[in-house]
C-alpha atoms as a PDB file:
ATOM      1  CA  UNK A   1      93.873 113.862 134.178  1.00  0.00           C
ATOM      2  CA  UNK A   2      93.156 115.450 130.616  1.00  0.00           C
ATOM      3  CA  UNK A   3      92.716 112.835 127.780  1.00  0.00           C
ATOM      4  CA  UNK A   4      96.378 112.964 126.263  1.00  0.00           C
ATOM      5  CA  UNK A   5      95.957 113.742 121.675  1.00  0.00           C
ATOM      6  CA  UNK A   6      98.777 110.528 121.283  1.00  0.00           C
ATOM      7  CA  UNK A   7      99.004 107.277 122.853  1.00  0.00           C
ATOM      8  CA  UNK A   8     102.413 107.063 122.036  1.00  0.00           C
ATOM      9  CA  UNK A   9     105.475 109.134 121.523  1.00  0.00           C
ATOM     10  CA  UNK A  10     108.723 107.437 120.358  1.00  0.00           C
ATOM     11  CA  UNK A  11     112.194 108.940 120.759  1.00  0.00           C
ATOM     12  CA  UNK A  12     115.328 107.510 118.410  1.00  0.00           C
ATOM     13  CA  UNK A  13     117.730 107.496 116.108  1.00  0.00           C
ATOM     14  CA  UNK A  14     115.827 108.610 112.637  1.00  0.00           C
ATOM     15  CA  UNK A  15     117.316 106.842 109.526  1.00  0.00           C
ATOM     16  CA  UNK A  16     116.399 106.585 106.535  1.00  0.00           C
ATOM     17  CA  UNK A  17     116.338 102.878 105.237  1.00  0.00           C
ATOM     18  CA  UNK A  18     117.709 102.772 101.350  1.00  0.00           C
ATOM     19  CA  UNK A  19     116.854  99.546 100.031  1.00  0.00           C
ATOM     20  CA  UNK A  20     118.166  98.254  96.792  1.00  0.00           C
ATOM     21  CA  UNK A  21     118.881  94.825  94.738  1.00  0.00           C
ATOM     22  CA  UNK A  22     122.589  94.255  94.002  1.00  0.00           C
ATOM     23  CA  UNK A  23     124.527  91.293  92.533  1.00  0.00           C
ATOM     24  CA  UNK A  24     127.569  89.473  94.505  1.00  0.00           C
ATOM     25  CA  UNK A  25     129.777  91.406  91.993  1.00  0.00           C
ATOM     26  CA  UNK A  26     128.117  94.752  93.316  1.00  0.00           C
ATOM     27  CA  UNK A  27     129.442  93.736  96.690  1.00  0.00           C
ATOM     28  CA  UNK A  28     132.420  92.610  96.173  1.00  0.00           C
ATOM     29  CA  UNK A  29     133.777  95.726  94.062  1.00  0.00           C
ATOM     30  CA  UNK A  30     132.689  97.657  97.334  1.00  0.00           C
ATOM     31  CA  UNK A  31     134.878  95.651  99.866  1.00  0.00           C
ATOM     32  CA  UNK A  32     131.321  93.835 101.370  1.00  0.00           C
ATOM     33  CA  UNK A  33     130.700  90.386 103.007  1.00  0.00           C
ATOM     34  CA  UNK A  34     126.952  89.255 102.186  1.00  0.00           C
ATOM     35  CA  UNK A  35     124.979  89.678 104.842  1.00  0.00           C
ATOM     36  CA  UNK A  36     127.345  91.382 106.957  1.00  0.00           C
ATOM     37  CA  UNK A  37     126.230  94.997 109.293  1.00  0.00           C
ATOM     38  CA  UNK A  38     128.604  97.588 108.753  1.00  0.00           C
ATOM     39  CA  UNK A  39     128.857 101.140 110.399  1.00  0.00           C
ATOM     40  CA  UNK A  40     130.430 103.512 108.026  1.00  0.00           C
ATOM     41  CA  UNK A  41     131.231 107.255 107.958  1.00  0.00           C
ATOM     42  CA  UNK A  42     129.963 110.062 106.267  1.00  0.00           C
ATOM     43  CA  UNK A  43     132.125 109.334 103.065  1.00  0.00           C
ATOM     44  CA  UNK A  44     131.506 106.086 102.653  1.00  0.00           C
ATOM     45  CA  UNK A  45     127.764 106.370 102.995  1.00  0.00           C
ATOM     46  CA  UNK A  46     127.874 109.234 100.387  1.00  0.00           C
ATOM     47  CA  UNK A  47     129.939 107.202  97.829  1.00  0.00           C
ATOM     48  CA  UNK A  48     128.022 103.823  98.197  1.00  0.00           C
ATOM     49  CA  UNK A  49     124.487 106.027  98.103  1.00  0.00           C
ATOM     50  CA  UNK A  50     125.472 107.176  94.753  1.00  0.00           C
ATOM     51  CA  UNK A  51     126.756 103.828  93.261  1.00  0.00           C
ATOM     52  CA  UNK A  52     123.602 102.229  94.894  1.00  0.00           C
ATOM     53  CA  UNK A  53     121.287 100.840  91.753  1.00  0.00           C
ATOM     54  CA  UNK A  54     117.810 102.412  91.978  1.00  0.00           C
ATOM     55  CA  UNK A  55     116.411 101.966  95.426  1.00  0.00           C
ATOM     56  CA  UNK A  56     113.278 102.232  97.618  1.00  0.00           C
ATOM     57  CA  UNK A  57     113.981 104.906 100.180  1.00  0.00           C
ATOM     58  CA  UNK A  58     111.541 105.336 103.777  1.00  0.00           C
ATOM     59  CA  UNK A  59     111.699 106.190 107.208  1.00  0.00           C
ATOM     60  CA  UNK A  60     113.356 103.973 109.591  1.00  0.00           C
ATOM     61  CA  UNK A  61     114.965 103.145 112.799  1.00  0.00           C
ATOM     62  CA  UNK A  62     113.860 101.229 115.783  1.00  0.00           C
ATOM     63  CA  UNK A  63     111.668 103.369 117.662  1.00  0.00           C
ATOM     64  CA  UNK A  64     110.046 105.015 114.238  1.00  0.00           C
ATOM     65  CA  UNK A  65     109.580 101.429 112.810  1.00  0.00           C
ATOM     66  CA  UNK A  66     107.044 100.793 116.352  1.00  0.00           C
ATOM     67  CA  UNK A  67     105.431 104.291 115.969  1.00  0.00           C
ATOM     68  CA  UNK A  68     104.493 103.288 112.218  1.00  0.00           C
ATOM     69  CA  UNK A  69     103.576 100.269 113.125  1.00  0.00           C
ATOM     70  CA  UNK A  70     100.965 101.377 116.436  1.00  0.00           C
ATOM     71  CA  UNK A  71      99.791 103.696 113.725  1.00  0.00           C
ATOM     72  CA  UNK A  72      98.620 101.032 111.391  1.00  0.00           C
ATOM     73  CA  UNK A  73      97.296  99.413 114.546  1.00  0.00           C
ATOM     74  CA  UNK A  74      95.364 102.118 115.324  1.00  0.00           C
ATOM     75  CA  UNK A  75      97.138 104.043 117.806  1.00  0.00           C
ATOM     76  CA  UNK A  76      97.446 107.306 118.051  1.00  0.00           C
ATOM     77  CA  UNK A  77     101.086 107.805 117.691  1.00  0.00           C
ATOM     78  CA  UNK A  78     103.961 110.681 117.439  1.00  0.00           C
ATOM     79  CA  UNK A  79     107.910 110.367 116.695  1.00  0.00           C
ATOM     80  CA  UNK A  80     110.602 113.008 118.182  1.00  0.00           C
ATOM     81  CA  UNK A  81     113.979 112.430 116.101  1.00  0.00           C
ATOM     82  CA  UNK A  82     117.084 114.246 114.618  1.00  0.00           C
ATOM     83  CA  UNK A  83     117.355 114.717 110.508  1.00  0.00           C
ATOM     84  CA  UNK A  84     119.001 117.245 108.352  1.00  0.00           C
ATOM     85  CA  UNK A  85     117.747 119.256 106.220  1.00  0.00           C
ATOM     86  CA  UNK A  86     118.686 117.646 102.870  1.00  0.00           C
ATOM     87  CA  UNK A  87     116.915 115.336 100.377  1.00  0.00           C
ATOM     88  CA  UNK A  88     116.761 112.190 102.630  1.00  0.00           C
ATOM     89  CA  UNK A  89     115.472 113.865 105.627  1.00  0.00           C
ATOM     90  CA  UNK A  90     112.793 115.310 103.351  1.00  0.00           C
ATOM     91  CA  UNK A  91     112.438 111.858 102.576  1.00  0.00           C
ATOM     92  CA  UNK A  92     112.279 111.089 106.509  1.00  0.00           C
ATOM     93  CA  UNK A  93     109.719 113.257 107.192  1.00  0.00           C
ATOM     94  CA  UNK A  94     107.295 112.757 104.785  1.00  0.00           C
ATOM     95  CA  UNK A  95     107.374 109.009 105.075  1.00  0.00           C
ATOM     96  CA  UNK A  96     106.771 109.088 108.420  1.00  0.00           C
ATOM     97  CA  UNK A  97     104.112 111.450 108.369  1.00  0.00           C
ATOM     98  CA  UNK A  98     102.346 109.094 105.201  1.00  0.00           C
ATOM     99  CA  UNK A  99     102.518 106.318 108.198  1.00  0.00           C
ATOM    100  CA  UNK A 100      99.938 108.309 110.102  1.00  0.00           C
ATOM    101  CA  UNK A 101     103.070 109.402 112.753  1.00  0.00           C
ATOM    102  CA  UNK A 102     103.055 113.174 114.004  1.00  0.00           C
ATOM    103  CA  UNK A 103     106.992 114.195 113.332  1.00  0.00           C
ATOM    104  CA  UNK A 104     107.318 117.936 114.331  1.00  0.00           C
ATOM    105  CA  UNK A 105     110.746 117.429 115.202  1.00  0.00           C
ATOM    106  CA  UNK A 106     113.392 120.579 113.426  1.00  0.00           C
ATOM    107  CA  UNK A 107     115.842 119.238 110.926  1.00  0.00           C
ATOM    108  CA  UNK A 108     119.341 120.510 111.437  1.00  0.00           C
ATOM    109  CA  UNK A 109     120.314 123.366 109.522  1.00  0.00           C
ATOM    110  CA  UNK A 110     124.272 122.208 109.305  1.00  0.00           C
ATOM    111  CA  UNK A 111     126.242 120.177 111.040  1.00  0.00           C
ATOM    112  CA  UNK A 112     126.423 116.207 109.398  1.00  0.00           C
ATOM    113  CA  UNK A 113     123.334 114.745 106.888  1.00  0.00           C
ATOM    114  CA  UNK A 114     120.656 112.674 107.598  1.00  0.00           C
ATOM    115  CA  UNK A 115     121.652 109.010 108.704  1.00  0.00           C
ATOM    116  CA  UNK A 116     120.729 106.114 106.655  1.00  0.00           C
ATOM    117  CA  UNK A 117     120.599 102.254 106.246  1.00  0.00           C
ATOM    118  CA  UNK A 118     122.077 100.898 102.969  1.00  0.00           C
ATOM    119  CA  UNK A 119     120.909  97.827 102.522  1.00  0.00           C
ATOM    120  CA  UNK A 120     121.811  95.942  99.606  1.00  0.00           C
ATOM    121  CA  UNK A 121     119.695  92.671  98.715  1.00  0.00           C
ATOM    122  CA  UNK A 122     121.312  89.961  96.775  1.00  0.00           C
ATOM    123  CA  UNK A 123     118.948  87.361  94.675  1.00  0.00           C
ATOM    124  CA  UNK A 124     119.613  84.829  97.251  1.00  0.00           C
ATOM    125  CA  UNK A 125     117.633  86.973  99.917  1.00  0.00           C
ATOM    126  CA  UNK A 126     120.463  88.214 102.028  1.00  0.00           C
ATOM    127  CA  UNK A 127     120.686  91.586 102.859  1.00  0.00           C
ATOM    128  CA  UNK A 128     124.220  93.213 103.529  1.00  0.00           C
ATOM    129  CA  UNK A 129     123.186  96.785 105.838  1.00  0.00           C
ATOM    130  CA  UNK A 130     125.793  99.710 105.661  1.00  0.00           C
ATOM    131  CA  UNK A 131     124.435 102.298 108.542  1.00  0.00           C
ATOM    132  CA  UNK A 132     125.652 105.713 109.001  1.00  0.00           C
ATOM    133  CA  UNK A 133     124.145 107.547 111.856  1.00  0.00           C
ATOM    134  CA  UNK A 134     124.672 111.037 110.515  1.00  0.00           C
ATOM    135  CA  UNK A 135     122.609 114.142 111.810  1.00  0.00           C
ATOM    136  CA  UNK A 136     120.333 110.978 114.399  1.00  0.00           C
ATOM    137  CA  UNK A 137     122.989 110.932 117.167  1.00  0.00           C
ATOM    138  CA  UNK A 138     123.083 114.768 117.299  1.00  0.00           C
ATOM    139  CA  UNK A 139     119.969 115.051 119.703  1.00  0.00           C
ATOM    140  CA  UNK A 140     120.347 115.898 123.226  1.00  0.00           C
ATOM    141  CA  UNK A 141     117.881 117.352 125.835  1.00  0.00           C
ATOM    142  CA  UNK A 142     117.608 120.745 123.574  1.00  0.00           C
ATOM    143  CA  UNK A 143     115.234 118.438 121.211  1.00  0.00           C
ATOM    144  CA  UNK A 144     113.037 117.237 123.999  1.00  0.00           C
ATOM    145  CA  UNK A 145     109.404 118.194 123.061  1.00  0.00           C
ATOM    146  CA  UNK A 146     108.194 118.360 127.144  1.00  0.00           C
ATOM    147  CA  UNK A 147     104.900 119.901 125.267  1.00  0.00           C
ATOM    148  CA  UNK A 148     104.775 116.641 123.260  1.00  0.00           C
ATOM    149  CA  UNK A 149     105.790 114.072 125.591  1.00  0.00           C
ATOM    150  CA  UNK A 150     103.115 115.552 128.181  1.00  0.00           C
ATOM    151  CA  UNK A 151     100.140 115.042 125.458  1.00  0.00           C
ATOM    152  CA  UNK A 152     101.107 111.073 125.160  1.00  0.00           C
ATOM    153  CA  UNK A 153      99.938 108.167 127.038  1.00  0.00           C
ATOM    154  CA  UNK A 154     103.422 106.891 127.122  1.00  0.00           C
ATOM    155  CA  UNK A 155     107.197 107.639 126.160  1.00  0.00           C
ATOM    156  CA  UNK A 156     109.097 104.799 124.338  1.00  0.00           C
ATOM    157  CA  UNK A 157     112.477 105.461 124.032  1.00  0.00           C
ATOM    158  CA  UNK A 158     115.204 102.966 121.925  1.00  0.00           C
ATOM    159  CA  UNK A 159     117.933 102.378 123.527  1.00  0.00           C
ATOM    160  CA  UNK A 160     120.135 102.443 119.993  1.00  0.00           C
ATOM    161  CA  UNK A 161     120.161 106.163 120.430  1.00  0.00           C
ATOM    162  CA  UNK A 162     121.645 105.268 124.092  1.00  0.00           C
ATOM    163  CA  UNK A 163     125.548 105.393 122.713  1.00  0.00           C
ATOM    164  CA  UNK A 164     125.762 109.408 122.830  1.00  0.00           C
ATOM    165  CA  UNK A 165     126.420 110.890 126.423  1.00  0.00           C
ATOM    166  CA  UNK A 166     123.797 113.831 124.843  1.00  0.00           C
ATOM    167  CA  UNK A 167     121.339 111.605 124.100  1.00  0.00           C
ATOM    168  CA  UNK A 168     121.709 109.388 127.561  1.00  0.00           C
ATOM    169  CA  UNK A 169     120.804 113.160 129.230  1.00  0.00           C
ATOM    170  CA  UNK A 170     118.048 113.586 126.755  1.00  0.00           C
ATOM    171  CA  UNK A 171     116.586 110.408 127.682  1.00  0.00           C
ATOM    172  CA  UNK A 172     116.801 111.086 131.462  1.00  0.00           C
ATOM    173  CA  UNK A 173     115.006 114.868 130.810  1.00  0.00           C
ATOM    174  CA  UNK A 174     112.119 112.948 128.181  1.00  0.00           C
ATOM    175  CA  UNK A 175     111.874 110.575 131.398  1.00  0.00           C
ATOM    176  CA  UNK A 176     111.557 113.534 134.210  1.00  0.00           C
ATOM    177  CA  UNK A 177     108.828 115.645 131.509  1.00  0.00           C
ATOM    178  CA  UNK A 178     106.996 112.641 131.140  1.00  0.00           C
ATOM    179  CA  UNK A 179     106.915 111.725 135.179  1.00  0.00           C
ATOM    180  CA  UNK A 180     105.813 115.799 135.759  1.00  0.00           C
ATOM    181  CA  UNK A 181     102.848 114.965 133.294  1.00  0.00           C
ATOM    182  CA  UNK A 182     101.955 111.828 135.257  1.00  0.00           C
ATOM    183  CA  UNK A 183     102.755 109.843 132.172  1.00  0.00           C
ATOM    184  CA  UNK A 184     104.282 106.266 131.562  1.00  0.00           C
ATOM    185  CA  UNK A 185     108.362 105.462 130.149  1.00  0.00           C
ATOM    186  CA  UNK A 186     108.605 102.915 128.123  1.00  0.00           C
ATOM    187  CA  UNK A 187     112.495 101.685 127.750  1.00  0.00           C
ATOM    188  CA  UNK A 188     113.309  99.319 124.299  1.00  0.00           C
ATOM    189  CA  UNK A 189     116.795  97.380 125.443  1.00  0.00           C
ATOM    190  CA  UNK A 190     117.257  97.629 121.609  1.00  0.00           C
ATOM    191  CA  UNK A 191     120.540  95.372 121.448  1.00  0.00           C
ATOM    192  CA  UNK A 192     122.569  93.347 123.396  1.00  0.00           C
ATOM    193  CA  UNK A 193     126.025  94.780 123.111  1.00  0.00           C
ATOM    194  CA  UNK A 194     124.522  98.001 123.455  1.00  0.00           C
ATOM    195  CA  UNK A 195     123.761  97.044 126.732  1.00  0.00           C
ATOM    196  CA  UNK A 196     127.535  95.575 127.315  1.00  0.00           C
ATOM    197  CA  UNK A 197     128.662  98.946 126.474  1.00  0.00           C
ATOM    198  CA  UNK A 198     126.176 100.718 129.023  1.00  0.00           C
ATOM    199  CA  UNK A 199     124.825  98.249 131.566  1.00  0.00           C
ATOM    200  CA  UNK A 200     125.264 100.332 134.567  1.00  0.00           C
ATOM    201  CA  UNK A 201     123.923 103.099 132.816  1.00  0.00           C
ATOM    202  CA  UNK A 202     120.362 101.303 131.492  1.00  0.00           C
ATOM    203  CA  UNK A 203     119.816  99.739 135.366  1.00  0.00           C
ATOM    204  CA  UNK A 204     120.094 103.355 136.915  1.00  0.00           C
ATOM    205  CA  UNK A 205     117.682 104.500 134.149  1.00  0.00           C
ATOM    206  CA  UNK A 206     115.365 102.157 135.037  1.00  0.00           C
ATOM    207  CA  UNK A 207     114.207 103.830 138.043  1.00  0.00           C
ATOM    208  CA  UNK A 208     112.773 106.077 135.758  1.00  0.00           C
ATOM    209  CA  UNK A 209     110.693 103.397 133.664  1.00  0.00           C
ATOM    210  CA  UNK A 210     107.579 101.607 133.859  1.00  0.00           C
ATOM    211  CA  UNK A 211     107.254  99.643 130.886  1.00  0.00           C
ATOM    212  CA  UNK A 212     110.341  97.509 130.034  1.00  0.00           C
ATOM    213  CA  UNK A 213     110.715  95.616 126.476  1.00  0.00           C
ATOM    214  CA  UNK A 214     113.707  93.541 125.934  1.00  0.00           C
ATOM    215  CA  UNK A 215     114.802  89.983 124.338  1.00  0.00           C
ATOM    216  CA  UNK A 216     116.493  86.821 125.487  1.00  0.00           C
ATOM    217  CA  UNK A 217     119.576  88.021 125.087  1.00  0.00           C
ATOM    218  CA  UNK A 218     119.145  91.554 126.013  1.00  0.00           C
ATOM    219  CA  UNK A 219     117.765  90.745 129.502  1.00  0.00           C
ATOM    220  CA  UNK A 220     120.279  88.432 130.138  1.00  0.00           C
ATOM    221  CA  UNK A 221     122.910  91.317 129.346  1.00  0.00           C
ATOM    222  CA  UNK A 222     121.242  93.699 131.972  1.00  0.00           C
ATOM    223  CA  UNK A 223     121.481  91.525 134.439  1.00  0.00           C
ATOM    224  CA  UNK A 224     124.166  89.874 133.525  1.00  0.00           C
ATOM    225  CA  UNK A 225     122.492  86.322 134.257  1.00  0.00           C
ATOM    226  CA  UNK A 226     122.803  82.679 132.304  1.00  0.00           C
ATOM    227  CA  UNK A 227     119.701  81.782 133.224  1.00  0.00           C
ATOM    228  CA  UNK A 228     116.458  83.537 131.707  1.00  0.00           C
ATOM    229  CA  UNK A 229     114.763  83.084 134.320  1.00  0.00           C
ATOM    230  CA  UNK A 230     117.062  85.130 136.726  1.00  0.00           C
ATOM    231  CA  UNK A 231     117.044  87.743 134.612  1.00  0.00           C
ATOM    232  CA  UNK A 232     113.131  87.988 134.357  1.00  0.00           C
ATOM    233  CA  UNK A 233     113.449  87.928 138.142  1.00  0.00           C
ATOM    234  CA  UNK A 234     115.586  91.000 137.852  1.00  0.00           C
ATOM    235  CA  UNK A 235     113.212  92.670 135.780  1.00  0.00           C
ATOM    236  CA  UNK A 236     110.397  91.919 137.233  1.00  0.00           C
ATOM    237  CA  UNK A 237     112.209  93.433 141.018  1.00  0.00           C
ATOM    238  CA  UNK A 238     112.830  96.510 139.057  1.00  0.00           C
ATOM    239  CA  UNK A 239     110.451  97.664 136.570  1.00  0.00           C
ATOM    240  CA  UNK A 240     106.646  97.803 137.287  1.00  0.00           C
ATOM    241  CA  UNK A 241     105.989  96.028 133.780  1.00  0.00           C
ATOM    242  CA  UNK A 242     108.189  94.026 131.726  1.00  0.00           C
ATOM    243  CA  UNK A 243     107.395  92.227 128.481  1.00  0.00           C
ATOM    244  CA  UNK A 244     110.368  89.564 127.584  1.00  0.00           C
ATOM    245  CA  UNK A 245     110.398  88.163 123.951  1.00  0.00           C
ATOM    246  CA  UNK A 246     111.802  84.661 123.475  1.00  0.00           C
ATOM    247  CA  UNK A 247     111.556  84.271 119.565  1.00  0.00           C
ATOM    248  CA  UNK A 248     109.272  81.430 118.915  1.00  0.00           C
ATOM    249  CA  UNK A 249     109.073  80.712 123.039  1.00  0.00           C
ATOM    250  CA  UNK A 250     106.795  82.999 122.334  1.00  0.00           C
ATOM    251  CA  UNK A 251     106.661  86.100 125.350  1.00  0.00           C
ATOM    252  CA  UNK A 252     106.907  86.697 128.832  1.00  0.00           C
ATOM    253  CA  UNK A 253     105.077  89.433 130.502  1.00  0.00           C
ATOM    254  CA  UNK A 254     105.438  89.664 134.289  1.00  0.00           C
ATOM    255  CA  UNK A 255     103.534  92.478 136.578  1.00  0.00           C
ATOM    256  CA  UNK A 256     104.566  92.185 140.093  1.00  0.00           C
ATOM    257  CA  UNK A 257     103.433  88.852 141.067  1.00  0.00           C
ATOM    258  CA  UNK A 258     101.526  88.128 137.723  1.00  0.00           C
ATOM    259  CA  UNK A 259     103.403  85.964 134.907  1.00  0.00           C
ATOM    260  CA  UNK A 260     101.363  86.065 131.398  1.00  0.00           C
ATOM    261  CA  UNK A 261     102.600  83.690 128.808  1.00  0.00           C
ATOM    262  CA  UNK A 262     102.507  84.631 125.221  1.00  0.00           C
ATOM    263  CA  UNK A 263     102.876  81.989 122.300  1.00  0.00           C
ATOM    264  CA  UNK A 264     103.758  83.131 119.221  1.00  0.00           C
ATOM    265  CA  UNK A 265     101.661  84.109 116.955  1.00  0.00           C
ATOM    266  CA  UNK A 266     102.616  81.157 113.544  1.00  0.00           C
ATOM    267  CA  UNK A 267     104.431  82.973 111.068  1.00  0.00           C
ATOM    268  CA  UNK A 268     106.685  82.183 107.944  1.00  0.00           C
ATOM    269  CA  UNK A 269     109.773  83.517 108.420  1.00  0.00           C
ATOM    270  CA  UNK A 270     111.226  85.373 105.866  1.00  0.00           C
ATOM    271  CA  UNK A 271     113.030  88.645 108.059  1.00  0.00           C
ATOM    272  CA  UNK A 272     112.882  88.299 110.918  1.00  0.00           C
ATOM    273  CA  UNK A 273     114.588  92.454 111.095  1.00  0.00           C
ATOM    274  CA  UNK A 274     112.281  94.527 113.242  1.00  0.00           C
ATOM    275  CA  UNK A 275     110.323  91.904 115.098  1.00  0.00           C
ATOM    276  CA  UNK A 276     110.883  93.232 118.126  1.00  0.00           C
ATOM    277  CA  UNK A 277     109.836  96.981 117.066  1.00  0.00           C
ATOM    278  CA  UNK A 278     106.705  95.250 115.660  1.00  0.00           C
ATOM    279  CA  UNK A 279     105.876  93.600 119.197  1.00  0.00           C
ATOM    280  CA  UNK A 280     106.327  96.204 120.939  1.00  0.00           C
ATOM    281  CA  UNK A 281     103.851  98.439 118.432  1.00  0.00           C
ATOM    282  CA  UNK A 282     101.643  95.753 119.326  1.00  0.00           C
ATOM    283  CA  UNK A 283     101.754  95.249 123.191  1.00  0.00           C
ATOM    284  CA  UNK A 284     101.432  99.070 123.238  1.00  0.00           C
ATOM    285  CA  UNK A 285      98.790  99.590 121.007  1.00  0.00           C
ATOM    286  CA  UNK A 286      96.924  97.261 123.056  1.00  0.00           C
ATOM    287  CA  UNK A 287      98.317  98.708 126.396  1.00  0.00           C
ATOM    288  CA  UNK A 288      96.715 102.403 125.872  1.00  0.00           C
ATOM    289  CA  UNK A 289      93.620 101.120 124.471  1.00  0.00           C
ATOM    290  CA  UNK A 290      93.391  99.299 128.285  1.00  0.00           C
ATOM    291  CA  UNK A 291      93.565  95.876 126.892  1.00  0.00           C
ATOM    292  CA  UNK A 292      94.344  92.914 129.378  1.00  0.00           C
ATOM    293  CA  UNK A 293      98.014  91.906 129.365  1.00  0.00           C
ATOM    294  CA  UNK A 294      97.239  88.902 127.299  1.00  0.00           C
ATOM    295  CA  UNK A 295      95.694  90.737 124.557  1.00  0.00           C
ATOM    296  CA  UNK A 296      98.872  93.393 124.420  1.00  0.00           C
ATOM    297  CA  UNK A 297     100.898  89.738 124.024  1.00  0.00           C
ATOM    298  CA  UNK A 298      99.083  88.775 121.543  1.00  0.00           C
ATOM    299  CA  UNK A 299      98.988  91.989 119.809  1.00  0.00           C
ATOM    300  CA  UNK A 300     102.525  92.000 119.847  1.00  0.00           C
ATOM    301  CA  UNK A 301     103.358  88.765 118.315  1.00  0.00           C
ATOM    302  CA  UNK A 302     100.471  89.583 115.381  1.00  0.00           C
ATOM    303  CA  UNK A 303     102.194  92.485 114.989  1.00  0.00           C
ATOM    304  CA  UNK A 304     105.510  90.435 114.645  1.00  0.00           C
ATOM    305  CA  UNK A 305     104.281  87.954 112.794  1.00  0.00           C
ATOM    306  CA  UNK A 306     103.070  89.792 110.239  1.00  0.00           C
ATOM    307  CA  UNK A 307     106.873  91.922 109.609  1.00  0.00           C
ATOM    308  CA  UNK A 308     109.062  88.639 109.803  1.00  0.00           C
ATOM    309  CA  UNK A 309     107.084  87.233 106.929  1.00  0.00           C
ATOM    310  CA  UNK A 310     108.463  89.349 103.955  1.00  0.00           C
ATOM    311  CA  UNK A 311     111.331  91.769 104.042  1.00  0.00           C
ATOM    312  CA  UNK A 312     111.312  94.925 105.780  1.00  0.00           C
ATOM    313  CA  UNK A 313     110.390  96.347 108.965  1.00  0.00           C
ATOM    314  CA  UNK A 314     106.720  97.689 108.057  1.00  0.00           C
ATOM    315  CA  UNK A 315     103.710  95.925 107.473  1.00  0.00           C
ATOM    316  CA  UNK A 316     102.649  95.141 104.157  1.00  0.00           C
ATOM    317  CA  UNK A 317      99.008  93.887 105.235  1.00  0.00           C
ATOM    318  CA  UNK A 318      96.622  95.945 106.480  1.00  0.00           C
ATOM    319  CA  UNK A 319      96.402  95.549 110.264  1.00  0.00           C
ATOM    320  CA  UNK A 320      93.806  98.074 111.152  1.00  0.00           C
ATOM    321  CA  UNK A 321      90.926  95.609 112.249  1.00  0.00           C
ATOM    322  CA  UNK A 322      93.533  93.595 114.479  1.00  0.00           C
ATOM    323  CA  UNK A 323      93.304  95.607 117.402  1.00  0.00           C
ATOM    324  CA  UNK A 324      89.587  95.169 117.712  1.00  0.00           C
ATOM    325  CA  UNK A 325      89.650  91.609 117.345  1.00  0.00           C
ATOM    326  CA  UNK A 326      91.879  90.704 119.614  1.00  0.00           C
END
């Protein structure tokens, strides 16, 4: 088989993440509980944008935060995802591409603006998030690069962007382009109650997946088990890989027959939002570069550690030597 240009190529919902400092009196006048997560319309995400103090603006969302992330790694990595054309998918796209991630992804031309994360940090460190999904839940199988998904190692796909019956048949035809290629799915559980909402969905999409990410909780969900173990049982029956985060248990990684336990990697916690992005960015950095499953563990909770130890989902220190020595 050729030698595919990416290693990766994420699919998800593209945000942008607005971050600015506010007082309790900011939130308050604007009807917010600290350190609550919101969803809000189009409106509302307009109006608080432009009462917002000044702010640091850059590409987000789960799947784009792990394809940033493997870039910094090392990996070779590309993003498919829906923005508008406006000033904050402008914003999208060039942050991205600044992260070393191939976006050639259309913006829309009409239709609702690009989605975005306002999060508001108050001096005591909590941060209250205000999401608006926007133009990101608008793609369906029509934005399925088969060209692009067929020139990467292996599809990762969040499954945030799972809500949308469009996007649940875009996954399915990323899945099928990727299997004609002879390429690897990669599935990222994403959340727990998005998995309440579509459990029977998720387990008939995992036929289609090789690579299976998901946490505690998440598994549990799936399978709808109160034991951990039962659930890893259930993974491991159905998937061909699956790599389990437990917080600081640490990681499960099970192949078949083989179990690989992970510790994780000592960290001081400071965010723990994106984590799981982070590991995977790590276990699959490792994975195309044909690392042993131990190694893509331990890649992964690096990778983690690093992000949970100041705020945001990026890195701030500069990871590109860790994939070599590890």
């Amino acid at each position: 088989m050729d030698t595919p240009r990416f290693d990766i190529v994420g699919i998800g919902n593209a945000i942008v993440d607005v971050v600015s400092p506010a007082d309790h009196a900011f939130l308050s006048r604007h009807g917010m509980q600290s350190g609550s997560m919101a969803l809000i319309d189009a409106e509302a995400a307009e109006t608080l944008y432009a009462a917002m103090p000044a702010s640091r603006e850059s590409s987000g969302g789960s799947a784009a935060n792990t394809c940033a992330v493997a870039s910094a790694l090392g990996a070779r990595a590309a993003y498919i995802g829906k923005v508008a054309d406006d000033p904050l998918g402008r914003v999208f796209a060039s942050d991205i591409k600044a992260a070393g991630v191939h976006f050639p992804t259309p913006p829309l031309s009409e239709g609702a603006p690009t989605a975005r994360c306002l999060i508001l940090v108050t001096p005591d460190g909590q941060r209250t998030m205000n999401t608006f999904l926007g133009a990101s839940v608008a793609f369906g199988p029509h934005d399925v690069d088969e060209a692009l998904i067929a020139d990467s190692s292996v599809l990762y796909l969040e499954g945030y962007l799972f809500d949308p019956p469009a996007a649940q048949a875009a996954f399915r035809a990323a899945a099928r382009a990727a299997r004609v290629a002879g390429r690897e799915v990669a599935l990222s559980l994403s959340d727990a109650f998005c998995v309440d909402r579509h459990r029977a969905a998720f387990r008939s999409l995992l036929a289609e997946v090789d690579l299976l990410f998901a946490n505690e909780a998440e598994i549990c969900s799936l399978y709808e088990a109160n034991r951990f173990e039962d659930a890893a049982d259930g993974a491991r029956q159905d998937v061909a890989l699956a790599a389990l985060t437990r917080s600081e248990a640490g990681s499960l990684i099970l192949r078949g027959a083989e179990r690989v336990q992970v510790a994780a990697a000592p960290a001081r916690v400071v965010d723990t939002t994106g984590a799981g992005d982070a590991y995977a960015a790590g276990f699959l950095a490792g994975y195309t570069a044909g690392r042993p499953l131990d190694a893509c563990g331990r890649l992964g909770s690096l990778a983690a550690a690093e992000v949970i130890s100041h705020y945001g989902a990026r890195p701030e220190s500069d990871l590109s030597g860790m994939l070599a020595r590890v």
